[in-house]
PDB file of N, CA and C in Angstrom:
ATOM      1  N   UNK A   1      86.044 -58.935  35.511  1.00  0.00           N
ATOM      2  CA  UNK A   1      85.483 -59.563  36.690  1.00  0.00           C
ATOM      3  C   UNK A   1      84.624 -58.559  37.423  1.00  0.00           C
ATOM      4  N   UNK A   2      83.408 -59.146  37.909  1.00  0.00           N
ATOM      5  CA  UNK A   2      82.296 -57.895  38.886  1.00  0.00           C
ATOM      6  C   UNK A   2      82.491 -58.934  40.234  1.00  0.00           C
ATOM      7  N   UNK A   3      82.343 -57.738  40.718  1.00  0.00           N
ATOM      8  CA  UNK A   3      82.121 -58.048  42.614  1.00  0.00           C
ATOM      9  C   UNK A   3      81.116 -58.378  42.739  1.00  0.00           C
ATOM     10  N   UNK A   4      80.422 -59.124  43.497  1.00  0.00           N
ATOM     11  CA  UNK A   4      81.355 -60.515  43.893  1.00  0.00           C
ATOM     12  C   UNK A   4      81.980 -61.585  43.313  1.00  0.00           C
ATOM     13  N   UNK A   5      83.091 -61.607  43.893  1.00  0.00           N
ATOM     14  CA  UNK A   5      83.388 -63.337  43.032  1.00  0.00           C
ATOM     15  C   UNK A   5      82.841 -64.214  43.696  1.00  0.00           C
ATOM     16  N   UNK A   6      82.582 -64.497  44.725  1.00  0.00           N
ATOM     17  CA  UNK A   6      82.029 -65.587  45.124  1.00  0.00           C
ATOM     18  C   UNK A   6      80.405 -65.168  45.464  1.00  0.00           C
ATOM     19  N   UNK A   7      79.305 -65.975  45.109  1.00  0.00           N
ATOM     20  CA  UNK A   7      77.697 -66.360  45.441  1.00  0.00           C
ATOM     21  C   UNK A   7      77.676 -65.591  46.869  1.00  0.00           C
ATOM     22  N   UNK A   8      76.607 -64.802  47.108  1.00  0.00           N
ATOM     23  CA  UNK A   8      76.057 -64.938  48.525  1.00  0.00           C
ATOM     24  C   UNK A   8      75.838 -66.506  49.458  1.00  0.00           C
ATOM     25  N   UNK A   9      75.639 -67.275  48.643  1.00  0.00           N
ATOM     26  CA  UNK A   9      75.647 -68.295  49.522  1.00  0.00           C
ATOM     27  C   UNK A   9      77.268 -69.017  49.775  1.00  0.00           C
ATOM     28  N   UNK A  10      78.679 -68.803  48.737  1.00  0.00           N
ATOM     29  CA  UNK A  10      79.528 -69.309  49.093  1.00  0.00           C
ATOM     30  C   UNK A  10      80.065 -68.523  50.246  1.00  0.00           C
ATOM     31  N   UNK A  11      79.838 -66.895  50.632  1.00  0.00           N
ATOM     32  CA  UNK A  11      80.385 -66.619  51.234  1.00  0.00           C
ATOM     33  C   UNK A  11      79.365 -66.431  52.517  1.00  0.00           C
ATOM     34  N   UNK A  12      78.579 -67.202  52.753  1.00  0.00           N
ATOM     35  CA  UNK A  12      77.541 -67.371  53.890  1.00  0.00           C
ATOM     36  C   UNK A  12      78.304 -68.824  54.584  1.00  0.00           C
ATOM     37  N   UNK A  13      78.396 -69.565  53.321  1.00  0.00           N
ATOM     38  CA  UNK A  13      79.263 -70.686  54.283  1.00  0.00           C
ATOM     39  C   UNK A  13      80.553 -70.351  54.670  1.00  0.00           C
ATOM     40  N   UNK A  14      80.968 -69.769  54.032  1.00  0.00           N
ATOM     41  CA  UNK A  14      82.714 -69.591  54.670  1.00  0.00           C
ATOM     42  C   UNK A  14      82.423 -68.839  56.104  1.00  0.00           C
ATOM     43  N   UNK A  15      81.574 -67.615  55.793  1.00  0.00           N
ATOM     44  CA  UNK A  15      81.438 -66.809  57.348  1.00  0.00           C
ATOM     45  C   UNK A  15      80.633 -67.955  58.619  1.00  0.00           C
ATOM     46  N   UNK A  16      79.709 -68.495  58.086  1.00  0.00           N
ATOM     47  CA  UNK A  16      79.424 -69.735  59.081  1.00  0.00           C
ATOM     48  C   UNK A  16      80.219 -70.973  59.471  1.00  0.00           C
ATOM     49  N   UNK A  17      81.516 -71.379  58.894  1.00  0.00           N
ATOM     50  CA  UNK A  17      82.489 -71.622  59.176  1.00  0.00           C
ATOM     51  C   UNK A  17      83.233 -71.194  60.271  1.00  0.00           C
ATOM     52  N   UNK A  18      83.193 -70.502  60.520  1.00  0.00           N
ATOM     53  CA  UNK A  18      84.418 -69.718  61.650  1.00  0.00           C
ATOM     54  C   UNK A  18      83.303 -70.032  62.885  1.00  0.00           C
ATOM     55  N   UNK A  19      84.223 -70.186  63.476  1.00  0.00           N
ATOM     56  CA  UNK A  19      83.665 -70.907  65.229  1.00  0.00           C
ATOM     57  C   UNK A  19      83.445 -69.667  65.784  1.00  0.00           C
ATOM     58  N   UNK A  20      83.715 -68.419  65.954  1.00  0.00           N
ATOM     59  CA  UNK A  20      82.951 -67.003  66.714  1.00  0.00           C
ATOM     60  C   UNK A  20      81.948 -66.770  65.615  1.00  0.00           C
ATOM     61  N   UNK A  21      81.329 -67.384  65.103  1.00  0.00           N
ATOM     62  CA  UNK A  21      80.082 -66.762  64.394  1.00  0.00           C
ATOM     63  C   UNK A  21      79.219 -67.411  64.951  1.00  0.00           C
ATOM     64  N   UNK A  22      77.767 -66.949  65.273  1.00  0.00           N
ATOM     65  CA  UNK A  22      76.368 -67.755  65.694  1.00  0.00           C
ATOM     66  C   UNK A  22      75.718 -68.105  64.753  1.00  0.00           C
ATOM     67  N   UNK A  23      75.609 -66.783  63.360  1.00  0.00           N
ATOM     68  CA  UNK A  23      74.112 -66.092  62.874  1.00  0.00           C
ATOM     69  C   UNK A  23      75.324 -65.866  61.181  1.00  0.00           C
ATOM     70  N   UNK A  24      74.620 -65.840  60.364  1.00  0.00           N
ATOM     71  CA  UNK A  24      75.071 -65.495  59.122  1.00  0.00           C
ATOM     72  C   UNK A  24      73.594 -65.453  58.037  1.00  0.00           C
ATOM     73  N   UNK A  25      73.400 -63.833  58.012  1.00  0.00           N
ATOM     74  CA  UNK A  25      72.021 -63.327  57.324  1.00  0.00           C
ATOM     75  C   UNK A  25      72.525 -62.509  56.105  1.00  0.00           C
ATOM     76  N   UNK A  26      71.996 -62.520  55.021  1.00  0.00           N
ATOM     77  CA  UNK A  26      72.408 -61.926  53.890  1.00  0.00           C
ATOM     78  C   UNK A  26      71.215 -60.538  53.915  1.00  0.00           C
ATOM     79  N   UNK A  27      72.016 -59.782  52.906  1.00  0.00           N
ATOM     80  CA  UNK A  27      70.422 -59.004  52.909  1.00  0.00           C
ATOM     81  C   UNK A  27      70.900 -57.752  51.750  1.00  0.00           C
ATOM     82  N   UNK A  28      69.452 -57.309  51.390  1.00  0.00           N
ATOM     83  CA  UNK A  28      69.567 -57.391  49.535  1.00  0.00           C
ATOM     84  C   UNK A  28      69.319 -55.622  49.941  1.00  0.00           C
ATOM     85  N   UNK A  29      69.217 -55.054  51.134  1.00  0.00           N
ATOM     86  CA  UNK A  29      69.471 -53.354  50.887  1.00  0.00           C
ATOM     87  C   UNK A  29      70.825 -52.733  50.877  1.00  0.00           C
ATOM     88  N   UNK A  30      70.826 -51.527  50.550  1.00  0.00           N
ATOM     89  CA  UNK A  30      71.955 -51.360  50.434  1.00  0.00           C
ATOM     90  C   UNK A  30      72.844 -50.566  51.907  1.00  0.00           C
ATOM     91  N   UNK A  31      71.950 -50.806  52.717  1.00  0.00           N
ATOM     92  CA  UNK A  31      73.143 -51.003  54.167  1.00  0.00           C
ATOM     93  C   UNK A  31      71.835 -52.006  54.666  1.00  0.00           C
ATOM     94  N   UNK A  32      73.058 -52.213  56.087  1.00  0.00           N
ATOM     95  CA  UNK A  32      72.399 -53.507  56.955  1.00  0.00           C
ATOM     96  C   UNK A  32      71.393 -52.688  58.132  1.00  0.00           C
ATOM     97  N   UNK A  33      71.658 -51.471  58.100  1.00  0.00           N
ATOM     98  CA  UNK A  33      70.736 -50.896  59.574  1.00  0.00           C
ATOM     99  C   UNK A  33      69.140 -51.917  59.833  1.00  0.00           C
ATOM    100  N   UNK A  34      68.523 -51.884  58.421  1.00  0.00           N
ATOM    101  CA  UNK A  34      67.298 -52.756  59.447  1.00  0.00           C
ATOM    102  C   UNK A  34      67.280 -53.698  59.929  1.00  0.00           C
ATOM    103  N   UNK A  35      68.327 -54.530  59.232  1.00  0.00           N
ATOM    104  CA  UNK A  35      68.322 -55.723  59.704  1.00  0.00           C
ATOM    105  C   UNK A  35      68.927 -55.933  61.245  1.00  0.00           C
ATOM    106  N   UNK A  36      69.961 -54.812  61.490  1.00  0.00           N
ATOM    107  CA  UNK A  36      70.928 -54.670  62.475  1.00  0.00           C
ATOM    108  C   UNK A  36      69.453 -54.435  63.557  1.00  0.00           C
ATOM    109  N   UNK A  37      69.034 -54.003  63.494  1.00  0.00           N
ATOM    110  CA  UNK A  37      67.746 -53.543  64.266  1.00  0.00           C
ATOM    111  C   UNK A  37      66.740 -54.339  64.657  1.00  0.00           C
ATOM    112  N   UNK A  38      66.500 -55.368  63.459  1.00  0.00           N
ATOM    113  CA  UNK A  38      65.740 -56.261  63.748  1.00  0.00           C
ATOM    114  C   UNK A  38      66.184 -57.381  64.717  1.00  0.00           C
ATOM    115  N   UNK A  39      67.450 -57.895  64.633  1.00  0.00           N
ATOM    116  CA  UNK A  39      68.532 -59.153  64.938  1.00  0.00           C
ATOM    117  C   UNK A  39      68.856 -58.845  66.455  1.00  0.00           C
ATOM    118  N   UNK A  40      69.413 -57.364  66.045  1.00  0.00           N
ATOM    119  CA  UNK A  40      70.275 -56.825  67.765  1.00  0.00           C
ATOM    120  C   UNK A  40      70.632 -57.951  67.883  1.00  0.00           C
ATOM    121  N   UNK A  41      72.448 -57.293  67.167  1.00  0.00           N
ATOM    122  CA  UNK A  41      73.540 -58.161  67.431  1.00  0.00           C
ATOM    123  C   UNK A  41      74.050 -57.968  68.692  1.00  0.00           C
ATOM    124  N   UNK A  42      74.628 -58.762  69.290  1.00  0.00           N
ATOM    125  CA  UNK A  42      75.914 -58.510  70.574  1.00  0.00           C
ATOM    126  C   UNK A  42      76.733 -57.934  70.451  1.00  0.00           C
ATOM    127  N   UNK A  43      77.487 -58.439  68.695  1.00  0.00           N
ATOM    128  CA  UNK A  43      78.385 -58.001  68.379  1.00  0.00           C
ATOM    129  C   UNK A  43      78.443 -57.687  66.853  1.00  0.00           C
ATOM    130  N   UNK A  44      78.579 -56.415  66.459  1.00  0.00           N
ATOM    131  CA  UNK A  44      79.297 -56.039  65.384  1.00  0.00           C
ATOM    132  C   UNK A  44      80.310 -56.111  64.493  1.00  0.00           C
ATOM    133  N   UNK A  45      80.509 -56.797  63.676  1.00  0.00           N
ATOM    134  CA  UNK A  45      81.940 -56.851  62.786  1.00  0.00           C
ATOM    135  C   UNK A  45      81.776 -56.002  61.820  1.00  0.00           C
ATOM    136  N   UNK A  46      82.925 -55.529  61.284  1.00  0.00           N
ATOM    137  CA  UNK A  46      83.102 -54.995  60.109  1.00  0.00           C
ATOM    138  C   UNK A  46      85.175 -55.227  59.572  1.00  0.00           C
ATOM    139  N   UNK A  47      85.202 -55.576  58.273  1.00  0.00           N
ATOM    140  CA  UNK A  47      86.060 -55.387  58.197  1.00  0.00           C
ATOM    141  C   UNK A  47      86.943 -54.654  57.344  1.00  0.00           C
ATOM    142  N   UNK A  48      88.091 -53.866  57.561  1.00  0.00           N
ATOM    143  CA  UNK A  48      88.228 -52.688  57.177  1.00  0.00           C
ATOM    144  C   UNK A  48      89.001 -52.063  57.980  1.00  0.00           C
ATOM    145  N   UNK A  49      89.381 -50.575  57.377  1.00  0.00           N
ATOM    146  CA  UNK A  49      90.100 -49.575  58.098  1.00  0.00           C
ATOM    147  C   UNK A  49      88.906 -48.409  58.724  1.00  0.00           C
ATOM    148  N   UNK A  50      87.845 -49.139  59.339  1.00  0.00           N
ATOM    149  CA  UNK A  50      86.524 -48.223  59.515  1.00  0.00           C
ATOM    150  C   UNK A  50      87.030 -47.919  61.199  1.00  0.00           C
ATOM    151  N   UNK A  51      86.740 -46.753  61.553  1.00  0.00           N
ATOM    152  CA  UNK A  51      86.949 -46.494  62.675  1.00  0.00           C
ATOM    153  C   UNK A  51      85.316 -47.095  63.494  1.00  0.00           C
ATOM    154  N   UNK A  52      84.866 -47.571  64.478  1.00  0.00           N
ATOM    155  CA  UNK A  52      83.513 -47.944  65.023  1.00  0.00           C
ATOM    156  C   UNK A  52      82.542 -47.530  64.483  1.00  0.00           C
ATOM    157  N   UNK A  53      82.505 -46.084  65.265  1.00  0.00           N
ATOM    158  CA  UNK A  53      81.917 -44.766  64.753  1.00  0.00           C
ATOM    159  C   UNK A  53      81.199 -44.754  63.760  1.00  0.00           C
ATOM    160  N   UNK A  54      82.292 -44.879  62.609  1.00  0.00           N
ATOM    161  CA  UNK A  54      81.377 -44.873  60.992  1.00  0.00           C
ATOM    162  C   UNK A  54      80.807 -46.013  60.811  1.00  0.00           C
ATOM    163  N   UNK A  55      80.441 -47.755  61.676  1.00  0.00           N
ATOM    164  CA  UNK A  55      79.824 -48.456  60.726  1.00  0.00           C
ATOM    165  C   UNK A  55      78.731 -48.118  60.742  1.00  0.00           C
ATOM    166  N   UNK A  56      77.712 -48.560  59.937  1.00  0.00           N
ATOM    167  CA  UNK A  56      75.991 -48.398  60.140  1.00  0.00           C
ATOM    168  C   UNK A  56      75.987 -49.340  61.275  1.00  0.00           C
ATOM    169  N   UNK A  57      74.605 -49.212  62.028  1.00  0.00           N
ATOM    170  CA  UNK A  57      74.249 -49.433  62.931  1.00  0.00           C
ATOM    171  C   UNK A  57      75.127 -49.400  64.376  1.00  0.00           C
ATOM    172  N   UNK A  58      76.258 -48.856  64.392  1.00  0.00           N
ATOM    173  CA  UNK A  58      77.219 -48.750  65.591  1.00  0.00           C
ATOM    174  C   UNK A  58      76.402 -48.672  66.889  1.00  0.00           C
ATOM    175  N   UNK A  59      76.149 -47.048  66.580  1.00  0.00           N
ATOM    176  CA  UNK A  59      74.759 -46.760  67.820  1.00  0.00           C
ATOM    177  C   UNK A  59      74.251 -47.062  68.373  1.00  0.00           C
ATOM    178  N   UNK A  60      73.125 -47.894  67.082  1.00  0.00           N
ATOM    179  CA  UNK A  60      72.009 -48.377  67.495  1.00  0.00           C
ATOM    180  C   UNK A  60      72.547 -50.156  68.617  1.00  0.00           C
ATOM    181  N   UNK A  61      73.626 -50.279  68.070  1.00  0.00           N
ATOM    182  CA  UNK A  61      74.192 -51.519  69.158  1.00  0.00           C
ATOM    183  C   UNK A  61      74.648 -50.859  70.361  1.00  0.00           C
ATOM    184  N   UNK A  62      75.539 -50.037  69.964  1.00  0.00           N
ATOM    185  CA  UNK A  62      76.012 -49.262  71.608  1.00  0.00           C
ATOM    186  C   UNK A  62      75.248 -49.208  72.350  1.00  0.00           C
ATOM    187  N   UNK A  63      73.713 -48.533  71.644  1.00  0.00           N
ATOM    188  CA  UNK A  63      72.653 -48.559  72.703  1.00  0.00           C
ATOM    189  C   UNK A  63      72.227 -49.601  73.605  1.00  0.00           C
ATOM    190  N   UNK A  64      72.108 -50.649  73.684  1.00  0.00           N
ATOM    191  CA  UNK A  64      71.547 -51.426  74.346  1.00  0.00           C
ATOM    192  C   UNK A  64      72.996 -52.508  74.688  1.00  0.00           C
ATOM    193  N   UNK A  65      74.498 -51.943  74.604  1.00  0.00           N
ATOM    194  CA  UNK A  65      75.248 -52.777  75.358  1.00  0.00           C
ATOM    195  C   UNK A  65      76.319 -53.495  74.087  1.00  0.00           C
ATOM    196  N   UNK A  66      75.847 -53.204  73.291  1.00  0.00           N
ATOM    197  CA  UNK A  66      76.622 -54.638  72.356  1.00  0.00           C
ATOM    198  C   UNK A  66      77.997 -53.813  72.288  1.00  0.00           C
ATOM    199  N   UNK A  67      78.472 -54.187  71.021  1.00  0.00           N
ATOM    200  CA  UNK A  67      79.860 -53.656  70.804  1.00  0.00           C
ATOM    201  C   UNK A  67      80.084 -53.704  68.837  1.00  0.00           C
ATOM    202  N   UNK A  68      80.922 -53.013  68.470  1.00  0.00           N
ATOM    203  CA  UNK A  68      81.381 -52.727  67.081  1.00  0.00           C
ATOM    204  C   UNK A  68      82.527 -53.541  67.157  1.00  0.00           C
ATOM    205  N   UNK A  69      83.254 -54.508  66.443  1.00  0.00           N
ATOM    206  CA  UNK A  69      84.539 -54.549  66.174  1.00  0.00           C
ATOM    207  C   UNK A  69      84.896 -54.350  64.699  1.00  0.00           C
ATOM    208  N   UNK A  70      85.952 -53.785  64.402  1.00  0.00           N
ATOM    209  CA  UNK A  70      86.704 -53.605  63.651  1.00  0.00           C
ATOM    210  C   UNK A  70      88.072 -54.949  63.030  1.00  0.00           C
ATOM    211  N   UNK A  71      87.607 -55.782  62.035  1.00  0.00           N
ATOM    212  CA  UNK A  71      88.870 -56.884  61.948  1.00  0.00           C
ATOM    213  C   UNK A  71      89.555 -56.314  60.966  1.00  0.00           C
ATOM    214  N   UNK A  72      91.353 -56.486  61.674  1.00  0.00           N
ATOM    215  CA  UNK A  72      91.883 -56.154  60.567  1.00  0.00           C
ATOM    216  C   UNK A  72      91.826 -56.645  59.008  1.00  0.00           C
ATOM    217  N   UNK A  73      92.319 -55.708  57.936  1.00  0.00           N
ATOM    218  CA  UNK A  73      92.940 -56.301  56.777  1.00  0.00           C
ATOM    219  C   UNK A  73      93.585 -57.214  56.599  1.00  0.00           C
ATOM    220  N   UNK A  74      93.663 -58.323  55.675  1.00  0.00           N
ATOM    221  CA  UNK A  74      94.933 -59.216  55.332  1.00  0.00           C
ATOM    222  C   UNK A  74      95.724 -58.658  54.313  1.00  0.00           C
ATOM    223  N   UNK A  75      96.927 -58.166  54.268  1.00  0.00           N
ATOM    224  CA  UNK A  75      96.689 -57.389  53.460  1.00  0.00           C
ATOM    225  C   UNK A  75      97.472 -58.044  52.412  1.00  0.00           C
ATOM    226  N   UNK A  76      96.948 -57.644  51.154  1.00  0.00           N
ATOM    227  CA  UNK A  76      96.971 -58.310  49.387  1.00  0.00           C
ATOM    228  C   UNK A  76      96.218 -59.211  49.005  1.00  0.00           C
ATOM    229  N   UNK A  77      95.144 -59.512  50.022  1.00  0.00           N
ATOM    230  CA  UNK A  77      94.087 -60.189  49.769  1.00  0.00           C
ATOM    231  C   UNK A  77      92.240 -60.040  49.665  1.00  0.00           C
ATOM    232  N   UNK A  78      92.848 -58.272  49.709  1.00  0.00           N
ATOM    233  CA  UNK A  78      91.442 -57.823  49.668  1.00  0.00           C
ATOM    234  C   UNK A  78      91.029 -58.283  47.965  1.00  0.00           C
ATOM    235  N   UNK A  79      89.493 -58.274  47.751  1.00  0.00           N
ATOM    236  CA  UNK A  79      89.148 -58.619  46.645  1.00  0.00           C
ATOM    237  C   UNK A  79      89.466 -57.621  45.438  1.00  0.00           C
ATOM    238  N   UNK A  80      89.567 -56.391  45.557  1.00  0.00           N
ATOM    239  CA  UNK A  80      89.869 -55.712  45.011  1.00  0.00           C
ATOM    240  C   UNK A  80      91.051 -55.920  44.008  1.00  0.00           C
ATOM    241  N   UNK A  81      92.454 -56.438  45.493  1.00  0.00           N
ATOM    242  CA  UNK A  81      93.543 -56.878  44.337  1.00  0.00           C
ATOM    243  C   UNK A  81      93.683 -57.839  43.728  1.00  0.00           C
ATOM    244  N   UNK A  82      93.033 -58.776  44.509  1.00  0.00           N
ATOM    245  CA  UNK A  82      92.634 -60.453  43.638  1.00  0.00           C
ATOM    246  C   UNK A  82      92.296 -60.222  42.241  1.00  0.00           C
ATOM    247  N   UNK A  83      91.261 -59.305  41.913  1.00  0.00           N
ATOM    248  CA  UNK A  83      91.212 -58.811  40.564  1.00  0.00           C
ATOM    249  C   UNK A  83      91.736 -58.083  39.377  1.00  0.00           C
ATOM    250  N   UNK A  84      92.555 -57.517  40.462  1.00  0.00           N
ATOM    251  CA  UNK A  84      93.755 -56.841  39.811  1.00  0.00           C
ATOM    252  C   UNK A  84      95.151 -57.592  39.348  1.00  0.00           C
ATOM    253  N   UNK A  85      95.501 -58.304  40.184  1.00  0.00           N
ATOM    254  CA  UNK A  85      95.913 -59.670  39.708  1.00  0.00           C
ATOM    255  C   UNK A  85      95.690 -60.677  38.570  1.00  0.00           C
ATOM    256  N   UNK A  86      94.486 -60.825  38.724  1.00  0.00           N
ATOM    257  CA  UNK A  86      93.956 -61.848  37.742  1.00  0.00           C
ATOM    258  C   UNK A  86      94.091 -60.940  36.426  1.00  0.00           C
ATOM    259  N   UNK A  87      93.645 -59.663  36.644  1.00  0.00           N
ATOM    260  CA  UNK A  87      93.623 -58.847  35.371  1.00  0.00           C
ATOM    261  C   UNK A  87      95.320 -58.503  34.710  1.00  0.00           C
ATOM    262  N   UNK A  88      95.987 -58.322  35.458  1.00  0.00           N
ATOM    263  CA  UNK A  88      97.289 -58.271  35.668  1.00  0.00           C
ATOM    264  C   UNK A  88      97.993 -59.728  34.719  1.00  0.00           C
ATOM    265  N   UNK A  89      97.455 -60.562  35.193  1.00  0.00           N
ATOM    266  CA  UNK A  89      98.032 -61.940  34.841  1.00  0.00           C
ATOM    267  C   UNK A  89      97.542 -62.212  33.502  1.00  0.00           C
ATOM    268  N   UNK A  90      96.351 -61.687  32.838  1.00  0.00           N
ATOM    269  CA  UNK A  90      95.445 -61.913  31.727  1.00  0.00           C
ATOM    270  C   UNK A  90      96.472 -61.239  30.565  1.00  0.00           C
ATOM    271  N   UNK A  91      96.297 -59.634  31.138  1.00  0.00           N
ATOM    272  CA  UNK A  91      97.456 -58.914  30.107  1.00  0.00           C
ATOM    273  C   UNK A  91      98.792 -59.983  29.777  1.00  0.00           C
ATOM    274  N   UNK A  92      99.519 -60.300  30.691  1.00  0.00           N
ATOM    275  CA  UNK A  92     101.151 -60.935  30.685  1.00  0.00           C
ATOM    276  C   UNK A  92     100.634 -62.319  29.633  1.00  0.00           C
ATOM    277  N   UNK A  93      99.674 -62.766  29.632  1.00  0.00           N
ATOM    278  CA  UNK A  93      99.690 -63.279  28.696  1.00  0.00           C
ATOM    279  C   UNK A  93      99.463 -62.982  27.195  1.00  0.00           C
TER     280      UNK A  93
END
């Protein structure tokens, strides 16, 4: 299995799903800073064990007021182990 399992667009609808979202933009570099720049979010998500600090574009939001959040883990449901699982389950057979 390669990351992603799910389409950029399945997981554009799931994140546009959730009622605190406005905006759901994909984007094909390999960090979000320009886009973060272009948009100037309010608010920042990331999710993870990232302290603020380290996401990209933190700063550049701090600067003008916004904010970083940090959502927790669920944890055993990161994608990582989903695959490990599945791979897990493939062997047992």
């Amino acid at each position: 299995f390669n990351r992603p399992i799910n389409s950029t667009h399945e997981r554009c609808i799931l994140l546009a799903a959730l009622r605190s979202v406005n905006k759901v933009v994909s984007f094909d570099e390999s960090t979000p800073e320009r886009l973060i720049k272009l948009i100037k979010p309010d608010v920042l998500v990331k999710g993870g064990d990232y302290l603020p600090e380290a996401v990209v574009g933190h700063d550049f939001v701090k600067s003008y007021g916004g904010v970083t959040v940090i959502v927790d883990l669920v944890i055993g449901k990161s994608t990582t182990n989903i695959i490990a699982k599945i791979r897990q389950q493939e062997q047992d057979t």
